[in-house]
Protein backbone atom coordinates (compact mmCIF):
# COMPACT_ATOMS: atom_id res chain seq x y z
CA UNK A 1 65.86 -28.00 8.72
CA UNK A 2 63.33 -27.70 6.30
CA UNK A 3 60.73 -27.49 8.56
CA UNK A 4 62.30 -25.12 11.28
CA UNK A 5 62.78 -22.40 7.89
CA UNK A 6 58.80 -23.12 6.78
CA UNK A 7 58.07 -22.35 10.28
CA UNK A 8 60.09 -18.96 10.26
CA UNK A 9 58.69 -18.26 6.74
CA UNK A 10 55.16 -18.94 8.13
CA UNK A 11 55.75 -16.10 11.67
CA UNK A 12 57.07 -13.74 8.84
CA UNK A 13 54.06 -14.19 7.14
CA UNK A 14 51.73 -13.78 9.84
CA UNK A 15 53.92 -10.44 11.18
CA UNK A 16 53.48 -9.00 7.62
CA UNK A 17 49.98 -10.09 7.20
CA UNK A 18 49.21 -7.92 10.37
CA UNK A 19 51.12 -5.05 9.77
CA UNK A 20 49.07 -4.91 7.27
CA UNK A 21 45.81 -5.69 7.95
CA UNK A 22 45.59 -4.77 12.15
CA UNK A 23 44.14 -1.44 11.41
CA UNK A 24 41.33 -3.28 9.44
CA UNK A 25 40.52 -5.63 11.73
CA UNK A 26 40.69 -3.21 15.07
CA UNK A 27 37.92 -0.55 13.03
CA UNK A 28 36.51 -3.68 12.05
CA UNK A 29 35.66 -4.66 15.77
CA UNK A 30 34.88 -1.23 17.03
CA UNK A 31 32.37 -1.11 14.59
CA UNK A 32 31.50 -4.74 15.44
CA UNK A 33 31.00 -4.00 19.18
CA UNK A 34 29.32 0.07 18.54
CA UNK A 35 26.87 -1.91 16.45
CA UNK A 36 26.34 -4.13 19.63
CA UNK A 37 25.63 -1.81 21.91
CA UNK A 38 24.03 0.18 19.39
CA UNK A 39 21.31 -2.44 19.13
CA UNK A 40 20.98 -2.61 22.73
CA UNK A 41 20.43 0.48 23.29
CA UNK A 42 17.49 0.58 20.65
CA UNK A 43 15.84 -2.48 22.62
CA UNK A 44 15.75 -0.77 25.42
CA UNK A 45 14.32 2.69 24.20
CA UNK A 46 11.69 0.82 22.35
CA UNK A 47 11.49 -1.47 25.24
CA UNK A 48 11.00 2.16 27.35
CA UNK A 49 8.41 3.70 25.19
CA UNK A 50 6.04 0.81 24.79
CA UNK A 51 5.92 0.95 28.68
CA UNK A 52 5.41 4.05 28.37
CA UNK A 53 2.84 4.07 26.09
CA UNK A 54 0.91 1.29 27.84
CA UNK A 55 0.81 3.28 31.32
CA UNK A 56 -0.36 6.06 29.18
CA UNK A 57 -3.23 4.03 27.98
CA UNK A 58 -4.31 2.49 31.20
CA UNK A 59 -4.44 6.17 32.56
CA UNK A 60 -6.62 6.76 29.51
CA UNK A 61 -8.67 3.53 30.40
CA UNK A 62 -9.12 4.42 34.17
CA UNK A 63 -9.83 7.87 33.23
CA UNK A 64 -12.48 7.17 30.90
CA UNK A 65 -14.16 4.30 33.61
CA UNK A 66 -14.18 7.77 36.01
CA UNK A 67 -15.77 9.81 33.71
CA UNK A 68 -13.28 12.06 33.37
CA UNK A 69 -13.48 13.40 29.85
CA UNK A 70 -10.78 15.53 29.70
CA UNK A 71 -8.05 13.86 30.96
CA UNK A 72 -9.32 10.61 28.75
CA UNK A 73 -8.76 13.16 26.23
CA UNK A 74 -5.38 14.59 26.82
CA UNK A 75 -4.08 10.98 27.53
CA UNK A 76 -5.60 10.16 23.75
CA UNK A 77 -3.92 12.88 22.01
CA UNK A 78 -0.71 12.08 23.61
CA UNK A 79 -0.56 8.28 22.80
CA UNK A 80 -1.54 9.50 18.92
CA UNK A 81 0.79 12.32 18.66
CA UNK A 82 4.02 10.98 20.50
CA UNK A 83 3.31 7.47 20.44
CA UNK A 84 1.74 6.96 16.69
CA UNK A 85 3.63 3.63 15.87
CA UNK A 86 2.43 2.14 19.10
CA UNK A 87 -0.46 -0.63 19.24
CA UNK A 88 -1.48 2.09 22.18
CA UNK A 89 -1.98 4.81 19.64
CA UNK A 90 -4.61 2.59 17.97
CA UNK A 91 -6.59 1.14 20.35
CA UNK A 92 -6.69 5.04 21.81
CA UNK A 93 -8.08 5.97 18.43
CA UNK A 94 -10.79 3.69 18.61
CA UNK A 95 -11.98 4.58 22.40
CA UNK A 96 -11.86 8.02 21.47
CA UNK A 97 -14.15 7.39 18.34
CA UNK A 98 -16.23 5.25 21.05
CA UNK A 99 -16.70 8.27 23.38
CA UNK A 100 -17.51 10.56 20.46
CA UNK A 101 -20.29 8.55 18.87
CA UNK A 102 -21.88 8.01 22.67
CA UNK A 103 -21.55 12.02 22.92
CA UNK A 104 -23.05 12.65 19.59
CA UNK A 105 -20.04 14.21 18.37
CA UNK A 106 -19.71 11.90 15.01
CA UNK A 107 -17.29 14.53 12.85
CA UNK A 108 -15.31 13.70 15.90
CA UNK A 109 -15.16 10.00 15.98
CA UNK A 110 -14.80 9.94 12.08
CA UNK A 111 -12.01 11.87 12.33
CA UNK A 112 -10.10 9.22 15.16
CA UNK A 113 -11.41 6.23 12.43
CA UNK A 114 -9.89 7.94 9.65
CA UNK A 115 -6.31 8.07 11.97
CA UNK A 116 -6.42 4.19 12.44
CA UNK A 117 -6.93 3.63 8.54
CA UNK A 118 -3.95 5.94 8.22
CA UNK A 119 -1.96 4.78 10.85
CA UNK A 120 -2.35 1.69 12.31
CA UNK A 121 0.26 -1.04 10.96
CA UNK A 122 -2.38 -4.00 12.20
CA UNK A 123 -4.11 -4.77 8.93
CA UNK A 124 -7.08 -6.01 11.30
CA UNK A 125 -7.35 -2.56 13.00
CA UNK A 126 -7.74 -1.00 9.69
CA UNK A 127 -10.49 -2.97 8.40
CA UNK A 128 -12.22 -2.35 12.07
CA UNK A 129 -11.86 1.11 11.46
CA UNK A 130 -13.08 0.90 8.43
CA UNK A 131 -16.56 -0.71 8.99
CA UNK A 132 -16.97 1.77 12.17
CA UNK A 133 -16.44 4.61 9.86
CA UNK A 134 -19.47 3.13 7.63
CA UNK A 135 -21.58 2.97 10.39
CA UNK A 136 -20.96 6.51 11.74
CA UNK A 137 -21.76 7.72 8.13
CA UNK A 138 -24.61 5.82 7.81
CA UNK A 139 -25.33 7.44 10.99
CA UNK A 140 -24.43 10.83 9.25
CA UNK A 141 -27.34 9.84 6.56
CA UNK A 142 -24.17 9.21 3.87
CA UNK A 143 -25.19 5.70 2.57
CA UNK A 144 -22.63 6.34 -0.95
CA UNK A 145 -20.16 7.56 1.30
CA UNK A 146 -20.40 4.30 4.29
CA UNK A 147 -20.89 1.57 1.59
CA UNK A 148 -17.34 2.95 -0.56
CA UNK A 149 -15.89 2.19 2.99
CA UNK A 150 -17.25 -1.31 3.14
CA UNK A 151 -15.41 -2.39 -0.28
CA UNK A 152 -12.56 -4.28 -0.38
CA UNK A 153 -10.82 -6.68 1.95
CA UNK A 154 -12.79 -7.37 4.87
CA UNK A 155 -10.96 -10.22 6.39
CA UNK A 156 -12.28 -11.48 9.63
CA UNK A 157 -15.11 -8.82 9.79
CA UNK A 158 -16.77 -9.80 6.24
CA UNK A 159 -19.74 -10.94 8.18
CA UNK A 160 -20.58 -7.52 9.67
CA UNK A 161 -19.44 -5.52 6.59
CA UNK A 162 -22.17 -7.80 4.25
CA UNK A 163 -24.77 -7.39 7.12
CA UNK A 164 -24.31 -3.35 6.94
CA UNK A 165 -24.38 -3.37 3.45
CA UNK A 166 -27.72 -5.46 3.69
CA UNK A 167 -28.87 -2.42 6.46
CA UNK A 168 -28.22 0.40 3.99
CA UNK A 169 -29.09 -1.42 1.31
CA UNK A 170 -32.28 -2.51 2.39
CA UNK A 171 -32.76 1.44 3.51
CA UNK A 172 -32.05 2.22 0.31
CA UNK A 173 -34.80 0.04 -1.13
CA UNK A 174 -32.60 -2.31 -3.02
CA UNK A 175 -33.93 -5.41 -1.32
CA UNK A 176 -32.53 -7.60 -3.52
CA UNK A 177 -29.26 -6.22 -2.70
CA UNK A 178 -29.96 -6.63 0.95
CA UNK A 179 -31.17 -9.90 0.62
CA UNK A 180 -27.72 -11.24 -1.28
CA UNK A 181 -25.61 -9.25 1.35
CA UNK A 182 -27.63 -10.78 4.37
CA UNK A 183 -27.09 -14.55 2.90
CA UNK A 184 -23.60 -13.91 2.20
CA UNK A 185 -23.04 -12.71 5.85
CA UNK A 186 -25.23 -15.53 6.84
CA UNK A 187 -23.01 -18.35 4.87
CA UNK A 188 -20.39 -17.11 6.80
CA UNK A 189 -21.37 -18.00 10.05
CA UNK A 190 -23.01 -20.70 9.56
CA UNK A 191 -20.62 -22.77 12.17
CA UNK A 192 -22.11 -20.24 14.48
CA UNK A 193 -25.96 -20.77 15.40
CA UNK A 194 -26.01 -18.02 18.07
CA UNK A 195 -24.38 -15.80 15.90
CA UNK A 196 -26.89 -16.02 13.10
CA UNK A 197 -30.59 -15.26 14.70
CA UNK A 198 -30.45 -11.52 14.19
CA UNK A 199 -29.48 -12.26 10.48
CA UNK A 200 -32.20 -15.04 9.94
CA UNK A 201 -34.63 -12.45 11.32
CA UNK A 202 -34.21 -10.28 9.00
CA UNK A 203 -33.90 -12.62 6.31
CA UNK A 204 -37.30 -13.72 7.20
CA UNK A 205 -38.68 -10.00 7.53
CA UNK A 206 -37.71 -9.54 3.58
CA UNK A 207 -39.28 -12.66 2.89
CA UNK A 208 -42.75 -11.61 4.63
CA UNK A 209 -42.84 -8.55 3.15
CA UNK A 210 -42.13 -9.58 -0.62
């Protein structure tokens, strides 16, 4: 008997319990499931826009390969204006800056360098960006200005960034500077013969004419 009144105890329990609690647990699972298809739905607008923004650039691409300026153009400023947080946007950025420097138009491809630095969320990019910026001020006869960009982290381009500093630097008439900046750069590829003639050239040039 004692059992069959635990039991009874036990449903009365449960019926009271939810009473209680049903409303709880039925928001509870609403928000459960909105959350769901909430997340779902994000996928597959982000999934939507970054196909989006890679036909955009491919447009760009083919555009560019036809030598069709403007509409390499208008496909550039759409990617960086509507599509800034895509990879797209960046790698835009940087053909734009290409075009400009092979037109001449520096101001111009400064001005799509300085966007990657300030927008780009690949740490790699940025540094890119970076030393092309130097070289388009060098360019611009602003040695101060291109070397301030070559400070800091370099990462996996801290070969190129000592062997422009070692360019302006040796422009500059600091050839001791140069000299230190062109080892450095050479140190670092030193797993790479191929990779190191230009460098050992001009190594040797500072040494002839000491």
């Amino acid at each position: 008997m004692t059992t069959h009144y635990d039991d009874e105890e036990q449903v009365e329990n449960l019926k009271r319990w939810w009473k209680e609690n049903w409303l709880a647990l039925v928001v509870g699972l609403g928000i459960g499931l909105a959350g769901i298809v909430g997340w779902e739905q994000w996928k597959s607008h982000k999934t939507g826009e970054s196909e989006q923004a890679s036909q955009i650039y491919e447009d760009m691409k083919k555009a560019v390969e036809a030598g069709k300026g403007e509409d390499a153009q208008a496909a550039g400023d759409k990617l960086l204006k509507d599509f800034a947080a895509s990879p797209y946007a960046t790698d835009a950025a940087l053909l734009l800056a290409a075009r400009a420097v092979e037109a001449g138009k520096l101001d111009e491809a400064l001005k799509q360098l300085q966007w990657v630095t300030a927008n780009s969320k690949d740490a790699g990019m940025q540094r890119l960006a970076r030393l092309r910026q130097a070289r388009v001020l060098w360019a611009q006869s602003k040695p101060e200005d291109a070397l301030k960009q070559l400070d800091g982290d370099a990462g996996e381009y801290g070969h190129l960034f000592d062997e422009l500093r070692g360019d302006i630097k040796l422009a500059q008439g600091d050839r001791d500077a140069a000299r230190q900046a062109y080892e450095k750069a050479l140190k670092a590829q030193a797993d790479k013969p191929g990779a190191t003639e230009l460098l050992q050239r001009k190594l040797d040039d500072l040494a002839v004419q000491s």
